[in-house]
Protein backbone atom coordinates (compact mmCIF):
# COMPACT_ATOMS: atom_id res chain seq x y z
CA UNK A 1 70.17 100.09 132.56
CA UNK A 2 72.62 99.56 129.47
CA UNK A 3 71.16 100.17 126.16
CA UNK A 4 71.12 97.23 123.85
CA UNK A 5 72.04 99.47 120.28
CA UNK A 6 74.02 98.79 117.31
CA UNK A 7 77.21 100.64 118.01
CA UNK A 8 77.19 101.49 114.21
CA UNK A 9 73.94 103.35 113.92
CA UNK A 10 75.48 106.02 115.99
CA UNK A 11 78.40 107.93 113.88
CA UNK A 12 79.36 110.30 116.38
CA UNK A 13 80.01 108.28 119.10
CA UNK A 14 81.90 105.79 116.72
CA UNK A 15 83.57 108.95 115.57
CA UNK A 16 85.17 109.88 118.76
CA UNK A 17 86.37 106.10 119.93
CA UNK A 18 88.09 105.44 116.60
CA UNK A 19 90.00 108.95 115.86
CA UNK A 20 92.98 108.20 118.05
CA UNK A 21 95.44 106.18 115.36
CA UNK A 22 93.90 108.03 112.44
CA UNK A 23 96.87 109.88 111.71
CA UNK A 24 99.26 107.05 112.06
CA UNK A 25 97.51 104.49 110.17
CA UNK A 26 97.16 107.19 107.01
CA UNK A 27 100.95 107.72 107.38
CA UNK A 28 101.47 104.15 107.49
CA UNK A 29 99.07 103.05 104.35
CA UNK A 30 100.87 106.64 102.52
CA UNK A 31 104.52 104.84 103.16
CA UNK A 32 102.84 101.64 101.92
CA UNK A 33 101.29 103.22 98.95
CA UNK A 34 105.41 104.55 98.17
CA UNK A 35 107.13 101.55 97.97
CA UNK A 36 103.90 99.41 96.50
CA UNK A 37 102.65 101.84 93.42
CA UNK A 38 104.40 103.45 90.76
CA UNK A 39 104.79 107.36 91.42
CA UNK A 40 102.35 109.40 88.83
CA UNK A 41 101.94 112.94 88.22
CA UNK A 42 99.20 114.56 90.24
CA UNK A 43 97.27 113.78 93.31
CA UNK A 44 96.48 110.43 94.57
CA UNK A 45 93.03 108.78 94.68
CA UNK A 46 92.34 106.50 97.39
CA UNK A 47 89.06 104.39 97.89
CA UNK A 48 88.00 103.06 101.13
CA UNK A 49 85.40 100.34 101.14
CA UNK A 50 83.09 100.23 104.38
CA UNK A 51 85.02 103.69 105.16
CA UNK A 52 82.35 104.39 108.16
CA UNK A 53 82.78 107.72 109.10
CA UNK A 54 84.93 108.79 106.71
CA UNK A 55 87.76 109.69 109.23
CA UNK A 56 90.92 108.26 107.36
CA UNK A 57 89.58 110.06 103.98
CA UNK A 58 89.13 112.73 105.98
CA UNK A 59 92.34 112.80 106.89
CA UNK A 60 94.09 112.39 103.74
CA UNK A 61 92.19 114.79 102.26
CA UNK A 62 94.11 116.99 104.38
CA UNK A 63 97.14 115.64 102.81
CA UNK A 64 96.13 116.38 98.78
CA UNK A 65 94.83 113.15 98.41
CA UNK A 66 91.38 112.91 96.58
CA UNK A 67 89.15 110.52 98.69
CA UNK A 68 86.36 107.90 97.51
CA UNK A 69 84.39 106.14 100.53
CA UNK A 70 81.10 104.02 100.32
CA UNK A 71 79.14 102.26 102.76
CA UNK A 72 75.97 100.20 103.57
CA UNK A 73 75.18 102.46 106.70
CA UNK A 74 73.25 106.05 105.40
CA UNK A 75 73.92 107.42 108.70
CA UNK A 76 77.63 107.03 108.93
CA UNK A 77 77.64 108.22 105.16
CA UNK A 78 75.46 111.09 106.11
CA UNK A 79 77.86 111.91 109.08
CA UNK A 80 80.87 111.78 106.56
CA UNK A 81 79.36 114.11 104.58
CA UNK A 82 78.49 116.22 107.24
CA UNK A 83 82.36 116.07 108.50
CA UNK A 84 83.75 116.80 104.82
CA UNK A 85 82.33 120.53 105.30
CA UNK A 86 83.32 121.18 109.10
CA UNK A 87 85.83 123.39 110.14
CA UNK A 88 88.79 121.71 110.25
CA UNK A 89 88.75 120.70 106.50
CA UNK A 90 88.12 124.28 105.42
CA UNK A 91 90.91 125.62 106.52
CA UNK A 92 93.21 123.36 104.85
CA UNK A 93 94.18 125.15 101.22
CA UNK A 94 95.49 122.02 99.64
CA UNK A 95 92.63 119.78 100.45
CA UNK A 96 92.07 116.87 98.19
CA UNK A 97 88.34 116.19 97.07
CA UNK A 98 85.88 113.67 98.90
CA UNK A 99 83.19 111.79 97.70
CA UNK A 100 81.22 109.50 100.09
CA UNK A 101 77.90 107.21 99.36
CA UNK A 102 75.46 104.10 100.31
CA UNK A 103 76.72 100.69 98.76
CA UNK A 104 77.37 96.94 99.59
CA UNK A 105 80.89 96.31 99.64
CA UNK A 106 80.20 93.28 96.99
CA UNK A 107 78.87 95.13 94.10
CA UNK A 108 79.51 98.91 95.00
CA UNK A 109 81.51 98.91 91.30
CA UNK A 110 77.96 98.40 89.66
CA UNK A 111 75.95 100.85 91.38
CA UNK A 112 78.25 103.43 91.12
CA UNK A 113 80.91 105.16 88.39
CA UNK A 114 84.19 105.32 90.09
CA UNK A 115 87.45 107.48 88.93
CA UNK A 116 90.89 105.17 88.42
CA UNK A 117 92.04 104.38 92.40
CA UNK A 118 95.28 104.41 92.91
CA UNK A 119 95.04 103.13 96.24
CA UNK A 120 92.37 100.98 97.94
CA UNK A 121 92.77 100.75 101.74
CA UNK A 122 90.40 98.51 104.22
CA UNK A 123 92.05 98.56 107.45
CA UNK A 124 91.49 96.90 110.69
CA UNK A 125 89.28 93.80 109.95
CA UNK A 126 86.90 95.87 108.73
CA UNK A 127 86.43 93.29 105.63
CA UNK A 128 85.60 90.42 108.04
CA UNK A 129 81.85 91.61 108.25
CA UNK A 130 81.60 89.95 104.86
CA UNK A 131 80.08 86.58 105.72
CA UNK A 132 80.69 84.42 103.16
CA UNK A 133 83.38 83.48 100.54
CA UNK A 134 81.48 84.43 97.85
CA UNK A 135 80.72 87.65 99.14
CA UNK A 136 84.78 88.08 99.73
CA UNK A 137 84.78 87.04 96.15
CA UNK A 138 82.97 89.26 95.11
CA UNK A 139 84.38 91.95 96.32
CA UNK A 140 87.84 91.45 95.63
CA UNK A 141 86.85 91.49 92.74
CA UNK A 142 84.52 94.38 92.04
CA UNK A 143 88.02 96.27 94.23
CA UNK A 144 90.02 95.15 91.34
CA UNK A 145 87.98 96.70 88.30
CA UNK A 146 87.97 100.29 89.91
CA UNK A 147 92.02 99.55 90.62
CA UNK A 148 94.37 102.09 87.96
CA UNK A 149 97.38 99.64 86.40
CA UNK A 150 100.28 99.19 89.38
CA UNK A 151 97.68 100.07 92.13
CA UNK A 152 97.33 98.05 94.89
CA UNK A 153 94.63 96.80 97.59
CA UNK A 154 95.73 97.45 101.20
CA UNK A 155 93.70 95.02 103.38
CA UNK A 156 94.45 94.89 107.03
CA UNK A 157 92.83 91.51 108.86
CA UNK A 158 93.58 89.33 111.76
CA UNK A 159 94.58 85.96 111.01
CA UNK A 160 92.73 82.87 113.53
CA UNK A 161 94.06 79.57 114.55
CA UNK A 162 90.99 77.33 115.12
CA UNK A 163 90.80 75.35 118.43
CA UNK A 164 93.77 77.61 119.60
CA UNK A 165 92.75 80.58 120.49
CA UNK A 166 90.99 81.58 123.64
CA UNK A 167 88.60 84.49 124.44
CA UNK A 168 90.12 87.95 124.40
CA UNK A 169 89.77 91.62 125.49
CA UNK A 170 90.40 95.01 124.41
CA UNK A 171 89.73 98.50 126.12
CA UNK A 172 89.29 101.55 123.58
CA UNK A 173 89.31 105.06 125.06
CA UNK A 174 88.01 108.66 122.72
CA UNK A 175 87.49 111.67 123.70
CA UNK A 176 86.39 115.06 122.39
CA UNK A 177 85.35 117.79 124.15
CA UNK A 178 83.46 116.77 127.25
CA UNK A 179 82.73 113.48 125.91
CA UNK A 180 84.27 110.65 127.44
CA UNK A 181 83.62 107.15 125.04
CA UNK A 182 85.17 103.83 126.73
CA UNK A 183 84.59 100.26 124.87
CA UNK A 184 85.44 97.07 125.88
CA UNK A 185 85.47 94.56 123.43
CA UNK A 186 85.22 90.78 124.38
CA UNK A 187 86.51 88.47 121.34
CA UNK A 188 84.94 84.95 121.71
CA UNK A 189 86.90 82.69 119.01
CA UNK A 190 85.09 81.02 115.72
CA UNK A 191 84.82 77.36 116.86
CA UNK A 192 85.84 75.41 113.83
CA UNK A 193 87.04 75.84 110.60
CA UNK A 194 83.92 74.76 108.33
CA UNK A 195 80.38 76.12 108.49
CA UNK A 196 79.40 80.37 108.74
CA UNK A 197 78.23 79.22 111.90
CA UNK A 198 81.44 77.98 113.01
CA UNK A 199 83.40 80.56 111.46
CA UNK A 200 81.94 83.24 112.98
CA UNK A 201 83.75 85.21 116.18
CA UNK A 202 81.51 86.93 118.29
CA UNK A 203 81.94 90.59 119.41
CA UNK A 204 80.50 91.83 122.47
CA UNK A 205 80.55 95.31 123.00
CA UNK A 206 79.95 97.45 125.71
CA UNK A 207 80.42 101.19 125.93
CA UNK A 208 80.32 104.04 128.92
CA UNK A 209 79.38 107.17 127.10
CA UNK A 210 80.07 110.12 129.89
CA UNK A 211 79.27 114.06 128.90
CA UNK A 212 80.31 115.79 132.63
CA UNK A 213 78.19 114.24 135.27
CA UNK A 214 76.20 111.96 133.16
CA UNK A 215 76.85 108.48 132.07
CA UNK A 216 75.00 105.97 129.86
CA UNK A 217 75.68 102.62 129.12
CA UNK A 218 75.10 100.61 125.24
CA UNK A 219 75.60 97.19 124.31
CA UNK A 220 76.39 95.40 121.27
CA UNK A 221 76.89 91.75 119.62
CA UNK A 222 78.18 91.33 115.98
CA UNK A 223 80.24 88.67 114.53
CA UNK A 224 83.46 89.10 111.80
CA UNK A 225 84.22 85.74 109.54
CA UNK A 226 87.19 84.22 110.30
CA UNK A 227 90.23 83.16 107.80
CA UNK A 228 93.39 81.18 109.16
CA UNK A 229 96.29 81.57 106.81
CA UNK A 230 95.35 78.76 104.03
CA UNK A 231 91.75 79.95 103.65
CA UNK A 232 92.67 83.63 103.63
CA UNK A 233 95.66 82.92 100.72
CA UNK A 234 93.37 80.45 99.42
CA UNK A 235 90.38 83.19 98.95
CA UNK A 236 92.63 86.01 97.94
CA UNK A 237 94.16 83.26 94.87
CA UNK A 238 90.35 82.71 94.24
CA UNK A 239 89.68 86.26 93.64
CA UNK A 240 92.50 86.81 91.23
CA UNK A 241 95.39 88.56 93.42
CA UNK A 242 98.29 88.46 94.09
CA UNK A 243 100.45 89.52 97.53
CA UNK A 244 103.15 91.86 96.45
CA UNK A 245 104.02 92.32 100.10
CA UNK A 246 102.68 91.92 103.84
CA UNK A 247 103.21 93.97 106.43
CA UNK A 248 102.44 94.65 110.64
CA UNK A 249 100.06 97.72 111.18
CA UNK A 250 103.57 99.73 111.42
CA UNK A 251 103.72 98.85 107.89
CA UNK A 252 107.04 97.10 108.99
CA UNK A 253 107.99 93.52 106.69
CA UNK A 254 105.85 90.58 108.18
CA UNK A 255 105.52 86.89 107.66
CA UNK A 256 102.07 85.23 108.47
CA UNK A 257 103.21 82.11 110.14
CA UNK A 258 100.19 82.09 112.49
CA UNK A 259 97.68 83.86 114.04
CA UNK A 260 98.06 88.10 114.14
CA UNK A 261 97.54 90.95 112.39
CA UNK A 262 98.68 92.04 109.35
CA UNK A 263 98.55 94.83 106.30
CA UNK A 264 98.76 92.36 103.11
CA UNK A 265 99.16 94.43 99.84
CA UNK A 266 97.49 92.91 97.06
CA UNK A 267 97.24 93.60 93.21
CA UNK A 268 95.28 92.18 89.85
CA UNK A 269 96.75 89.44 88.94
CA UNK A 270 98.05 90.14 85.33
């Protein structure tokens, strides 16, 4: 019998299903980061709200960049951690620092004294599990106070078209060792354009965990906030940014005409 678990709460598992792309999406958000942000002296800082495991941090680190991650889950924080000590970041020389901790995505900038981030970087719709507009508000905003002068928030979100869209589908494969994680995804639209009710898509998750001969089963629900274009350029105006350039997850020159996914760039409006 399937499990009925919040994918989340388990960090390893999570881990494993989301490594593949780690590499290319840090290459893509360092070219970003290049053309976007005025070249300092020194190492780059990079914060990554709702940063989960830690793996893109992780990553960087490996690159000289110093890493800042935060969020509301203590065990994916605690697996972070855990992951900042392992093997494969020792034996990097030129590692970059890492700092991980607990805090809301709205008010993380209160609970906790930041250095000056040169790069803030929220891929993958990741920002969606903020529910409200306040909330997206909010943290905009509270992104923007920890931001150094000519950095730049890299947000990466799908784009809706209410009463267009139709139910969707996506198959994620990890592996590591003898660990075998599958997930299909099923994407059921937000219905309407007004209410949190209505602008709510639902997830629903379902994942075959196999280690050798063994093979258990865990479901999931959860719901991201949808934006079409005019509410999403509408809340990002709200917050005090600006778009100094949108991109596809390539980090190749997009324009949002419609439903998709894209890697907007936004800054403090002076």
């Amino acid at each position: 019998m399937p499990q009925d678990v919040d994918f989340y709460s388990i960090p390893r598992l999570y881990d494993i299903l989301h490594a593949r792309g780690t590499a290319h999406d840090v290459q893509t958000a360092r070219g970003l980061q290049s053309r976007f942000v005025p070249r300092r002296p020194g190492p780059s800082t990079w914060l990554e709200p709702a940063c989960g495991t830690g793996r893109y941090l992780r990553y960087a680190s490996r690159r000289g960049i110093h890493g800042v991650g935060f969020d509301i889950s203590r065990p994916m924080i605690n697996f972070a951690r855990r992951a900042k000590r392992g093997p494969l970041l020792s034996r990097v020389r030129k590692r970059g620092s890492l700092t991980f901790f607990t805090a809301r995505m709205e008010d993380f900038d209160r609970t906790h004294a930041l250095p000056p981030i040169d790069l803030a970087y929220n891929p993958i719709n990741t920002i969606r599990h903020l529910t409200s507009d306040r909330a997206m508000v909010d943290h905009f905003r509270a992104v923007a106070s920890v931001l150094r002068p000519g950095a730049v928030y890299l947000v990466g979100i799908s784009l809706c078209a209410y009463g267009l869209e139709s139910p969707t589908e996506d198959v994620w494969i990890g592996r590591e060792g003898a660990t075998r994680v599958v997930q299909v995804a099923q994407y059921l639209p937000a219905t309407g354009s007004r209410g949190e009710a209505a602008r709510a898509e639902r997830v629903i998750s379902h994942l075959t965990v196999t280690r050798g001969r063994r093979e258990h089963h865990i479901n999931s629900t959860y719901a991201l906030r949808s934006y079409d274009l005019a509410q999403w350029e509408e809340i990002i105006d709200r917050a005090g940014l600006d778009v100094v350039g949108v991109t596809d997850g390539d980090g190749h020159h997009a324009v949002p005409m419609g439903p998709g996914y894209f890697l907007y760039v936004l800054r403090p409006r002076k």
